[in-house]
Protein backbone atom coordinates (compact mmCIF):
# COMPACT_ATOMS: atom_id res chain seq x y z
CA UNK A 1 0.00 0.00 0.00
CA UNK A 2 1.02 3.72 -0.27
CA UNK A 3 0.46 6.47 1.36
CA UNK A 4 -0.96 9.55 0.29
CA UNK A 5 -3.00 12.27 0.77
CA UNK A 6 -5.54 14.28 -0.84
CA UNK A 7 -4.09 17.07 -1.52
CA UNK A 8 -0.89 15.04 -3.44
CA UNK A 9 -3.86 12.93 -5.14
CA UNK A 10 -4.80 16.39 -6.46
CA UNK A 11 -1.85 17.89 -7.73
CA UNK A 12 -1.19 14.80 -9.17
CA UNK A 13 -4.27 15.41 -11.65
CA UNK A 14 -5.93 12.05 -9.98
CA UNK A 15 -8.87 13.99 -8.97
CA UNK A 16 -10.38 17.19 -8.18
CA UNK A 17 -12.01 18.31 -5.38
CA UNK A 18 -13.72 21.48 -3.93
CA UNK A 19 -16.79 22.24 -1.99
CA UNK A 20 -20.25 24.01 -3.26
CA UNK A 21 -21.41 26.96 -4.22
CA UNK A 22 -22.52 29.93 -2.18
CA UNK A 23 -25.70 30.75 -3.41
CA UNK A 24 -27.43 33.97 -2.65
CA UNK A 25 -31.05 34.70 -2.35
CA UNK A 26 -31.16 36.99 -5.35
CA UNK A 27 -29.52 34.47 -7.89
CA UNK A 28 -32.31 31.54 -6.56
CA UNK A 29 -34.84 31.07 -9.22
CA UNK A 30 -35.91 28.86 -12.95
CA UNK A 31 -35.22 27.80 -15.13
CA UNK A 32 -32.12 26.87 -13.13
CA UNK A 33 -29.96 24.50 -10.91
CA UNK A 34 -31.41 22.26 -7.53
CA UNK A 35 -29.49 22.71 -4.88
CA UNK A 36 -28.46 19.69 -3.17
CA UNK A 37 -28.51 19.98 0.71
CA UNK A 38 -26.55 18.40 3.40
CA UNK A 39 -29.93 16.67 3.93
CA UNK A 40 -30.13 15.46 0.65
CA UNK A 41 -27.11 12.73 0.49
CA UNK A 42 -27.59 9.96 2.96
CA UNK A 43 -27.12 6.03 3.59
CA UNK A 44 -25.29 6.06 0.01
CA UNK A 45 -27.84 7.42 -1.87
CA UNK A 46 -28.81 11.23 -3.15
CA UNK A 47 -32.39 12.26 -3.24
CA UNK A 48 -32.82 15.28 -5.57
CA UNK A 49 -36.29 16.65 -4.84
CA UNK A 50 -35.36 20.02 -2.62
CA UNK A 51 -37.26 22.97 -3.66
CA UNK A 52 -34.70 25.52 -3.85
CA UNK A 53 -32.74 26.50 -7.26
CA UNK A 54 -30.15 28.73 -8.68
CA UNK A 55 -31.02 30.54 -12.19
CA UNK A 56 -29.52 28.78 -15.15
CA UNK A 57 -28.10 32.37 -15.49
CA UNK A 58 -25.47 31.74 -13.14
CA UNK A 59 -24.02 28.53 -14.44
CA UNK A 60 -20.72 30.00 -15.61
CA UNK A 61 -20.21 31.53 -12.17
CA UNK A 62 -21.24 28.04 -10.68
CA UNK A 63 -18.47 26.48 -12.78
CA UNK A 64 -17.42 22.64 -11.67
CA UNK A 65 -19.56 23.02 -8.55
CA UNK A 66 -22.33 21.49 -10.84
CA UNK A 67 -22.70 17.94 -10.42
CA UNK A 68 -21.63 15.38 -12.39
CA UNK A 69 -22.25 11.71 -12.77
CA UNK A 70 -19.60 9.64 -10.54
CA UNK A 71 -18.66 12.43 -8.03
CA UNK A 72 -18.18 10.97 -5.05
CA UNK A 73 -19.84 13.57 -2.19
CA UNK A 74 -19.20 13.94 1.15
CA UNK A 75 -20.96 16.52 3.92
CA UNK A 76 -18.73 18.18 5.53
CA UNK A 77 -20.75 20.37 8.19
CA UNK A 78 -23.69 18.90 10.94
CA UNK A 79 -23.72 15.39 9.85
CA UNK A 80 -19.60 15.35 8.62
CA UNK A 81 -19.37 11.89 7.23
CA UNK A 82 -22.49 10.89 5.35
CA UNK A 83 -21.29 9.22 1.39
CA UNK A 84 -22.52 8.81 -1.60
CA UNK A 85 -21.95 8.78 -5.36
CA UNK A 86 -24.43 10.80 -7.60
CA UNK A 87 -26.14 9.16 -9.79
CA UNK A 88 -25.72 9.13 -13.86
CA UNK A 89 -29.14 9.39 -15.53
CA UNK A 90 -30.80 12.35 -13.24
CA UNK A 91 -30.75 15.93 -13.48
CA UNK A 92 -27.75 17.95 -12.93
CA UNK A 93 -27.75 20.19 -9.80
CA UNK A 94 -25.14 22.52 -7.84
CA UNK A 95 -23.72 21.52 -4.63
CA UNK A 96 -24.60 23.79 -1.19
CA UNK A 97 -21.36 24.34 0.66
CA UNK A 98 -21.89 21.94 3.26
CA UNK A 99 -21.01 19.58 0.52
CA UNK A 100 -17.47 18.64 -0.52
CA UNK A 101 -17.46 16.97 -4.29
CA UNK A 102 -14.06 14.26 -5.38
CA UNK A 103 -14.06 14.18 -9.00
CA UNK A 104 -11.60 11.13 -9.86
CA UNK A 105 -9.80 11.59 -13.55
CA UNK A 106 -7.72 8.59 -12.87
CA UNK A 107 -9.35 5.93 -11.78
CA UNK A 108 -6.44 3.91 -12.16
CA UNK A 109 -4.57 5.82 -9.61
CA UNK A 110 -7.91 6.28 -7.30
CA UNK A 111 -10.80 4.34 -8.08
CA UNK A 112 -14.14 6.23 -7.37
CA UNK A 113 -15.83 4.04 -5.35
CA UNK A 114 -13.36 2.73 -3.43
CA UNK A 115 -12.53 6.50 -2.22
CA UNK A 116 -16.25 6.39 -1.28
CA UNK A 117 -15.97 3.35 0.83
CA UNK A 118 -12.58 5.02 2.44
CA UNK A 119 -14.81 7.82 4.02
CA UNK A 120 -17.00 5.01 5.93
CA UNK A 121 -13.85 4.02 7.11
CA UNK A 122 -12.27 3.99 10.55
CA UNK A 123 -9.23 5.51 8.81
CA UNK A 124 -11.03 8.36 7.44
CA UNK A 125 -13.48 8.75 11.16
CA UNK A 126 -10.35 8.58 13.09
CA UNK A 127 -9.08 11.47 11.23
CA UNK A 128 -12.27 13.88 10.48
CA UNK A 129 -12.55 13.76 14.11
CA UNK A 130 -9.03 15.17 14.96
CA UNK A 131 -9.68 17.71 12.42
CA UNK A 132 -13.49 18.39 12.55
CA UNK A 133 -13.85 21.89 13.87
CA UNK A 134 -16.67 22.24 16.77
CA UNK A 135 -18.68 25.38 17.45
CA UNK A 136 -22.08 26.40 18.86
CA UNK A 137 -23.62 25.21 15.41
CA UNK A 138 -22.26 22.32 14.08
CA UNK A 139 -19.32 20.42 13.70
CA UNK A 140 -17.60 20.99 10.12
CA UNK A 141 -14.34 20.02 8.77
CA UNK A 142 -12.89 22.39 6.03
CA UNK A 143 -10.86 22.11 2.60
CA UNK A 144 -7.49 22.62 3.98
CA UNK A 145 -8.84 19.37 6.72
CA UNK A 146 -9.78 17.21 4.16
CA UNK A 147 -6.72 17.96 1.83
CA UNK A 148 -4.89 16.90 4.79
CA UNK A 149 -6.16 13.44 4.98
CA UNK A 150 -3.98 10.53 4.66
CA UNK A 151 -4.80 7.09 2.86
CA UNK A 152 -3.42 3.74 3.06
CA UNK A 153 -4.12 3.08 -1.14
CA UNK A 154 -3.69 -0.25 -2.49
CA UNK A 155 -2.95 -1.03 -5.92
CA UNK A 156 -5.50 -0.10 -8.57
CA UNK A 157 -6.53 -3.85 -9.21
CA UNK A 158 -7.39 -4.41 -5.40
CA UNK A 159 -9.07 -1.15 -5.11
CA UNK A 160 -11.34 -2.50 -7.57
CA UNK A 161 -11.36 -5.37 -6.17
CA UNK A 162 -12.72 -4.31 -2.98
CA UNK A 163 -15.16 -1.57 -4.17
CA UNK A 164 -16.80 -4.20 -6.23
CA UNK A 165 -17.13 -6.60 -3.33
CA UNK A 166 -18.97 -4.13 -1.41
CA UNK A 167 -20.70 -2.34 -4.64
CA UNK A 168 -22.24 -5.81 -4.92
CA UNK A 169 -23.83 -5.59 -1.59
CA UNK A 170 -24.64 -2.09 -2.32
CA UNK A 171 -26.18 -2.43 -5.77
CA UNK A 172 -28.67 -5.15 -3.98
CA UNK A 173 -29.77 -2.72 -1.12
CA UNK A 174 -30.84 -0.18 -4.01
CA UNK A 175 -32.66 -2.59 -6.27
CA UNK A 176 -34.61 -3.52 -3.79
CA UNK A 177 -35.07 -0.15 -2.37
CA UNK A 178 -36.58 0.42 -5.68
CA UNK A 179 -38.55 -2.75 -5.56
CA UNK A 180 -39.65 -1.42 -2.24
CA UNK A 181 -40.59 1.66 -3.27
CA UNK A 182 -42.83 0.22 -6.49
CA UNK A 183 -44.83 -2.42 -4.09
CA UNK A 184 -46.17 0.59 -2.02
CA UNK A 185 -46.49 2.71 -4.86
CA UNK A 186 -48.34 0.24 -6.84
CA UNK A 187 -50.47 -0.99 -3.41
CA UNK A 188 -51.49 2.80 -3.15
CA UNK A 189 -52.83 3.32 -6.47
CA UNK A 190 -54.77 -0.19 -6.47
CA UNK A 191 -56.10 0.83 -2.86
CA UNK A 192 -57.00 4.72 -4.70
CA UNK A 193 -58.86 2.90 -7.22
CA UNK A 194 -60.77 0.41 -5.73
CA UNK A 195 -62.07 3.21 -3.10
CA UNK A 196 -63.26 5.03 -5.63
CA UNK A 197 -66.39 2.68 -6.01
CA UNK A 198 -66.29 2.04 -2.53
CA UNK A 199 -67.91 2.95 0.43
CA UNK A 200 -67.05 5.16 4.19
CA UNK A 201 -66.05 3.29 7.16
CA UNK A 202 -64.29 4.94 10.74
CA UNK A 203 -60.92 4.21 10.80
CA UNK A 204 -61.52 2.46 14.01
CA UNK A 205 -63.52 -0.03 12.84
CA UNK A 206 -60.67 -1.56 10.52
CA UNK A 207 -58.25 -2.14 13.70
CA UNK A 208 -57.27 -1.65 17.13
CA UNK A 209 -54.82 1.02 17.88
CA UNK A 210 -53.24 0.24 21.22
CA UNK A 211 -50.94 3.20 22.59
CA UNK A 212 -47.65 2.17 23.65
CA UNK A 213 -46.23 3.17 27.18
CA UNK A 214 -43.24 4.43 28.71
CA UNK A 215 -40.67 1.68 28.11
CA UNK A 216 -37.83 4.14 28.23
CA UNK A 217 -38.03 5.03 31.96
CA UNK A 218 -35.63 2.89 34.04
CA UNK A 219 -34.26 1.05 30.61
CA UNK A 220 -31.70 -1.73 31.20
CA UNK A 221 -29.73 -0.70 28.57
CA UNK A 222 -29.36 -4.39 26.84
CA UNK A 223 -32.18 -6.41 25.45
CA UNK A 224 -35.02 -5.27 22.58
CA UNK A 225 -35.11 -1.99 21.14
CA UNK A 226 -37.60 0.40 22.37
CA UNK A 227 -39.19 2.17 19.62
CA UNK A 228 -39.63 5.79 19.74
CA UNK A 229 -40.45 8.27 16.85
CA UNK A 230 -36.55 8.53 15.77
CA UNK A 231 -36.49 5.05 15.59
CA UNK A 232 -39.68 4.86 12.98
CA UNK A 233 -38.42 7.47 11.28
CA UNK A 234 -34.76 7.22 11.45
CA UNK A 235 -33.85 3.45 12.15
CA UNK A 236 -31.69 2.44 15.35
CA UNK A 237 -28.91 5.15 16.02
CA UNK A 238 -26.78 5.88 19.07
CA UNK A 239 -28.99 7.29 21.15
CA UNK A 240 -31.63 4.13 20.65
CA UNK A 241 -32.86 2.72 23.87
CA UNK A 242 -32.73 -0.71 25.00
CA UNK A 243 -34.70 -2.42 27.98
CA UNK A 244 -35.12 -6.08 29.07
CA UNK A 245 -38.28 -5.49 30.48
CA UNK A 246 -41.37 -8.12 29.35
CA UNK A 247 -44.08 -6.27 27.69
CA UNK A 248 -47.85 -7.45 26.46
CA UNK A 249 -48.30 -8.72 23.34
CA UNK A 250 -49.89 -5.47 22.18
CA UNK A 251 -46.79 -3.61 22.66
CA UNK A 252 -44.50 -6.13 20.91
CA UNK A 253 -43.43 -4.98 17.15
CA UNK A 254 -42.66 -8.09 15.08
CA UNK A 255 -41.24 -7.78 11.26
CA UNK A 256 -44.66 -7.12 8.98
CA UNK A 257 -46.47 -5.05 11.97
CA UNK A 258 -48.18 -1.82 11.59
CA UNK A 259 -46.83 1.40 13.65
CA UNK A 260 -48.41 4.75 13.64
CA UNK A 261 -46.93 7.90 15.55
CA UNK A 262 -50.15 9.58 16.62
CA UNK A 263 -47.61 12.78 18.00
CA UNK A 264 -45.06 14.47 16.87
CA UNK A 265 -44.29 13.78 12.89
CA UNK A 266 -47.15 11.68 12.47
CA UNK A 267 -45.65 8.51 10.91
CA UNK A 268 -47.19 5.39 9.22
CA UNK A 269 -44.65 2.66 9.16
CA UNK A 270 -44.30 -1.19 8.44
CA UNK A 271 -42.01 -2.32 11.07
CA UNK A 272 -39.37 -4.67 9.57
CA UNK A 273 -36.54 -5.00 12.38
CA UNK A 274 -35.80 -7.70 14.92
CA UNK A 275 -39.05 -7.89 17.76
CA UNK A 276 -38.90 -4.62 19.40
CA UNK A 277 -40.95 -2.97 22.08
CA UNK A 278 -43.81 -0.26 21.42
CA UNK A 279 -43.20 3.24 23.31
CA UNK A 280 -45.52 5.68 23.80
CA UNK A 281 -46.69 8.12 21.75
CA UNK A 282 -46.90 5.18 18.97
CA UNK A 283 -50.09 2.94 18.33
CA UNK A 284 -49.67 -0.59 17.40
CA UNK A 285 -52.13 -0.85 14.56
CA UNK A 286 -53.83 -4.28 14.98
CA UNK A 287 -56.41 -5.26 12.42
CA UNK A 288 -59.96 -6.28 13.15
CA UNK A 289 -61.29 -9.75 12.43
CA UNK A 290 -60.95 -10.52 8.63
CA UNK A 291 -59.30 -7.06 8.08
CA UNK A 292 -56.27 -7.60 6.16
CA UNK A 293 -53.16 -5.40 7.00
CA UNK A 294 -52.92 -4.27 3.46
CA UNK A 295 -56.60 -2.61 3.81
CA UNK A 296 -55.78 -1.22 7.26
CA UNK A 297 -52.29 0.15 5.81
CA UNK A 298 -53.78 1.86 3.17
CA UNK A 299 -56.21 3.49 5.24
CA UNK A 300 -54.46 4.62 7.83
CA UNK A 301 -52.28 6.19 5.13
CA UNK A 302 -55.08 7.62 3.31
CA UNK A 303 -56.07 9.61 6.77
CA UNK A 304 -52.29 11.29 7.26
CA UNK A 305 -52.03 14.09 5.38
CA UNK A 306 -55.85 14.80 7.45
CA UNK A 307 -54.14 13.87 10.72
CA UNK A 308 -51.19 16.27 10.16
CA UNK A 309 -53.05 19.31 9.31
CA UNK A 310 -55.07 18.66 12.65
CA UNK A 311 -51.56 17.91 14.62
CA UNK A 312 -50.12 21.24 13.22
CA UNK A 313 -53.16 23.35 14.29
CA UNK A 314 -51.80 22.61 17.61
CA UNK A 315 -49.41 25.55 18.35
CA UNK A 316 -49.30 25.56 22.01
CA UNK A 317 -48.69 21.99 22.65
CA UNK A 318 -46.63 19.55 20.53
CA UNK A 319 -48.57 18.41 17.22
CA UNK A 320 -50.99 15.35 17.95
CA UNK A 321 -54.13 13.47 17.41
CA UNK A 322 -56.61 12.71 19.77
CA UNK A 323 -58.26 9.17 20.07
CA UNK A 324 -62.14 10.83 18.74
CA UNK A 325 -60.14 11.32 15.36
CA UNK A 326 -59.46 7.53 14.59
CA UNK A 327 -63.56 7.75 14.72
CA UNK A 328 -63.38 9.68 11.52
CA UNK A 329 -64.50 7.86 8.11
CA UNK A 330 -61.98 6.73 5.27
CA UNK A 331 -63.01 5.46 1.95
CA UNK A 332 -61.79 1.97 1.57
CA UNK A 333 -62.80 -0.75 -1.05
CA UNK A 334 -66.13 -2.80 -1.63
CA UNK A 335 -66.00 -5.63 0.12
CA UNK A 336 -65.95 -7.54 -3.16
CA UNK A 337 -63.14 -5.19 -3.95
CA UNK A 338 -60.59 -6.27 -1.33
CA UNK A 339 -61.89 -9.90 -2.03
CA UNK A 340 -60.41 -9.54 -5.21
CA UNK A 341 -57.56 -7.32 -4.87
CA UNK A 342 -56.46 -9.54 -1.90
CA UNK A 343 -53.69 -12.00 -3.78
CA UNK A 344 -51.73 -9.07 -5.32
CA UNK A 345 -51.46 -6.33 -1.85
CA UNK A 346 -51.18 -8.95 0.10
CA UNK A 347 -47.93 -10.04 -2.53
CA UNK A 348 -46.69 -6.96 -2.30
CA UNK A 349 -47.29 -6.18 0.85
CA UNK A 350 -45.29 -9.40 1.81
CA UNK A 351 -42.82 -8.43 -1.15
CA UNK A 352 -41.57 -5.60 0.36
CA UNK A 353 -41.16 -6.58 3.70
CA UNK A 354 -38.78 -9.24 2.65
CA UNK A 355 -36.79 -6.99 0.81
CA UNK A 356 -36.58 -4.84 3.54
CA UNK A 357 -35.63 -7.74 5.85
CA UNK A 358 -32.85 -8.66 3.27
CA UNK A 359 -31.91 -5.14 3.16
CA UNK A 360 -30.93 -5.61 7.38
CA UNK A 361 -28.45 -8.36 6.13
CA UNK A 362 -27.22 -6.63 3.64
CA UNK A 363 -25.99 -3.38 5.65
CA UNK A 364 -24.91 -5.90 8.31
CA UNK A 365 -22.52 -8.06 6.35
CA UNK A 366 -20.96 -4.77 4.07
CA UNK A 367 -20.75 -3.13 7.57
CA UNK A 368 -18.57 -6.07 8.95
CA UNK A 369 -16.67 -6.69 5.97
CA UNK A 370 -15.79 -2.46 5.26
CA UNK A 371 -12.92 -2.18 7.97
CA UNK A 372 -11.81 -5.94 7.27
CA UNK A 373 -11.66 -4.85 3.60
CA UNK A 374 -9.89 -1.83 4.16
CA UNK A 375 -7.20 -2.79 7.15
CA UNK A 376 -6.42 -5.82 4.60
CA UNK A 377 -7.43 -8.24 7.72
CA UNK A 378 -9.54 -9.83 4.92
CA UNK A 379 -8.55 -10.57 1.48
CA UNK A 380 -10.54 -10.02 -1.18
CA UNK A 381 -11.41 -13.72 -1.99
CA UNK A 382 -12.46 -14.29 1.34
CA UNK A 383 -14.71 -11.39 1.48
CA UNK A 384 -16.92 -12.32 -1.93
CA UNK A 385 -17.54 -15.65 -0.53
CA UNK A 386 -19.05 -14.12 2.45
CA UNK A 387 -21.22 -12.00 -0.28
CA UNK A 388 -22.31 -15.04 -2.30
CA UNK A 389 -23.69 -16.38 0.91
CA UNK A 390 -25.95 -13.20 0.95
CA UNK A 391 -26.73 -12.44 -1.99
């Protein structure tokens, strides 16, 4: 391996790097340029769907700090560590300052994504968090910090190597992220259709909502995850809580369950994660005799958007629902219509769930094998027969 930094990598002419552009108010307009937000890049992937943009008029000014496909990004202020590669295929956008771009023009020398999988490294951690920069804000690390950093590169071969080892496990995650996406998509419209002819019934009727309590207070620190709101709407995270405690049934999430945040952000969520315990402010969304989750999914979905306006009229208290509101009608299906939709949402209901499931494994083992990959505790051989066992 050698040694280098990223500032040698650059003067080299093996890549570029900078971070975005300072946009003011006046140049924000369209036709124009999306800016893409600290917010925007997460988990690997790059969602381009903010509202803000920079006139078209401004593009020369703008210069490289326009996206292009393969730039590896990295945020660099709040969240400092948070990867991904943009995309080929979607819309070009400019880059908000909190965001520092690595355009590679010899991959030979640097491959692309393995530079992406160096900054989930414990290499790349270690160092940020000597350098990162701490004030009453947010923590940032700067150009002069990240030209700084020092990597350990193999040869070009085993970079790509290793960056297809864990691409592979990658590449899976987001096809079936997209599959996951399409099932509910497609289960929505079906759901929208089929109501259409339908009839009014209170959301209470379709299921039981049983509140969850406070499994937080007193927590062991070890055993099943308590569920909060961050957890439904963020996953499990350092500051997740863990108790040993034995809970009823009713407050038990199992992979395929139904949770609804009645406070706060008002979330609708299929629960997919190891059995977990229900805390309050969430409802357990049990359906009624010979209601099918899909139908009770749907509706309770088709009642959010209500349910949030009513939670945001609340200005003196934190946003909420009140029980008398699950009384409220939703338009579902004819009976004969979920008879006969039945096969398919309950498919993709079931579809999407197990890709979701698989897409737990899939962090896990690319997780493990990152920092085995990159130390070389692991060769390369070793590592993709760990993959074929998962994929």
């Amino acid at each position: 391996m050698a040694e280098v930094t990223i500032a040698a990598l650059s003067q080299a002419g093996a890549l570029t790097f900078g971070d975005g552009y300072r946009t003011r108010r006046s140049e924000h307009g369209r036709p124009g340029y999306r800016i893409l937000r600290v917010a925007d890049v997460a988990n690997g992937r790059v969602d381009i769907d903010g509202p803000d943009f920079v006139s078209g008029e401004y593009e020369r000014a703008i210069g490289p700090k326009l996206s292009q496909a393969g730039d590896v990004l990295l945020t660099t202020k709040g969240t400092v560590g948070r990867v991904a590669i943009f995309p080929a295929g979607v819309e070009q956008v400019v880059y908000s300052p909190q965001l520092c771009y690595f355009r590679v023009a010899d991959p030979k020398t640097i491959h692309p994504r393995f530079l992406a999988y160096w900054f989930r490294s414990e290499a790349f951690v270690r160092q940020a968090s000597h350098r990162a920069n701490n004030t009453d804000m947010a923590a940032y690390i700067n150009l002069g910090d990240i030209a700084s950093l020092s990597l350990d590169l193999p040869g070009s071969s085993e970079q790509k190597a290793i960056a297809e080892v864990l691409g592979a496990l990658d590449d899976k995650f987001a096809a079936n992220a997209k599959a996951i996406r399409v099932a509910d998509e497609l289960s929505r419209a079906h759901f929208q259709s089929a109501s259409a002819d339908g009839h009014e019934v209170p959301l209470s009727v379709l299921a039981r909502f049983v509140n969850g309590k406070a499994y937080t207070k007193d927590a062991s620190g070890t055993g099943r995850v308590v569920i909060r709101i961050a957890e439904l709407n963020s996953g499990i995270g350092g500051s997740t809580v863990r108790n040993d405690i034995e809970v009823p049934d009713d407050n038990t999430a199992r992979p395929g369950d139904l949770l609804f945040a009645w406070s706060g952000s008002l979330t609708a969520a299929r629960w997919y994660r190891p059995e977990a315990i229900v805390n309050q402010h969430i409802f357990k969304v049990i359906p009624a005799a010979a209601r099918p989750m899909w139908l009770v999914n749907q509706a309770v979905h088709a009642k959010l958007d209500e349910f949030k306006a009513i939670a945001a009229d609340k200005a003196t208290t934190m946003g909420h629902i009140q029980r008398r509101h699950l009384d409220e009608a939703v338009r579902i299906p004819s009976d004969e219509g979920v008879k006969r939709l039945h096969g398919l949402m309950t498919g993709l209901w079931e579809a999407a769930l197990a890709a979701e499931v698989e897409n737990l494994k899939l962090i896990e083992t690319r997780d493990e094998l990152l920092p085995l990959l990159m130390s070389g505790k692991v060769r390369v051989k070793e590592a993709e027969k760990t993959v074929e066992g998962v994929l």
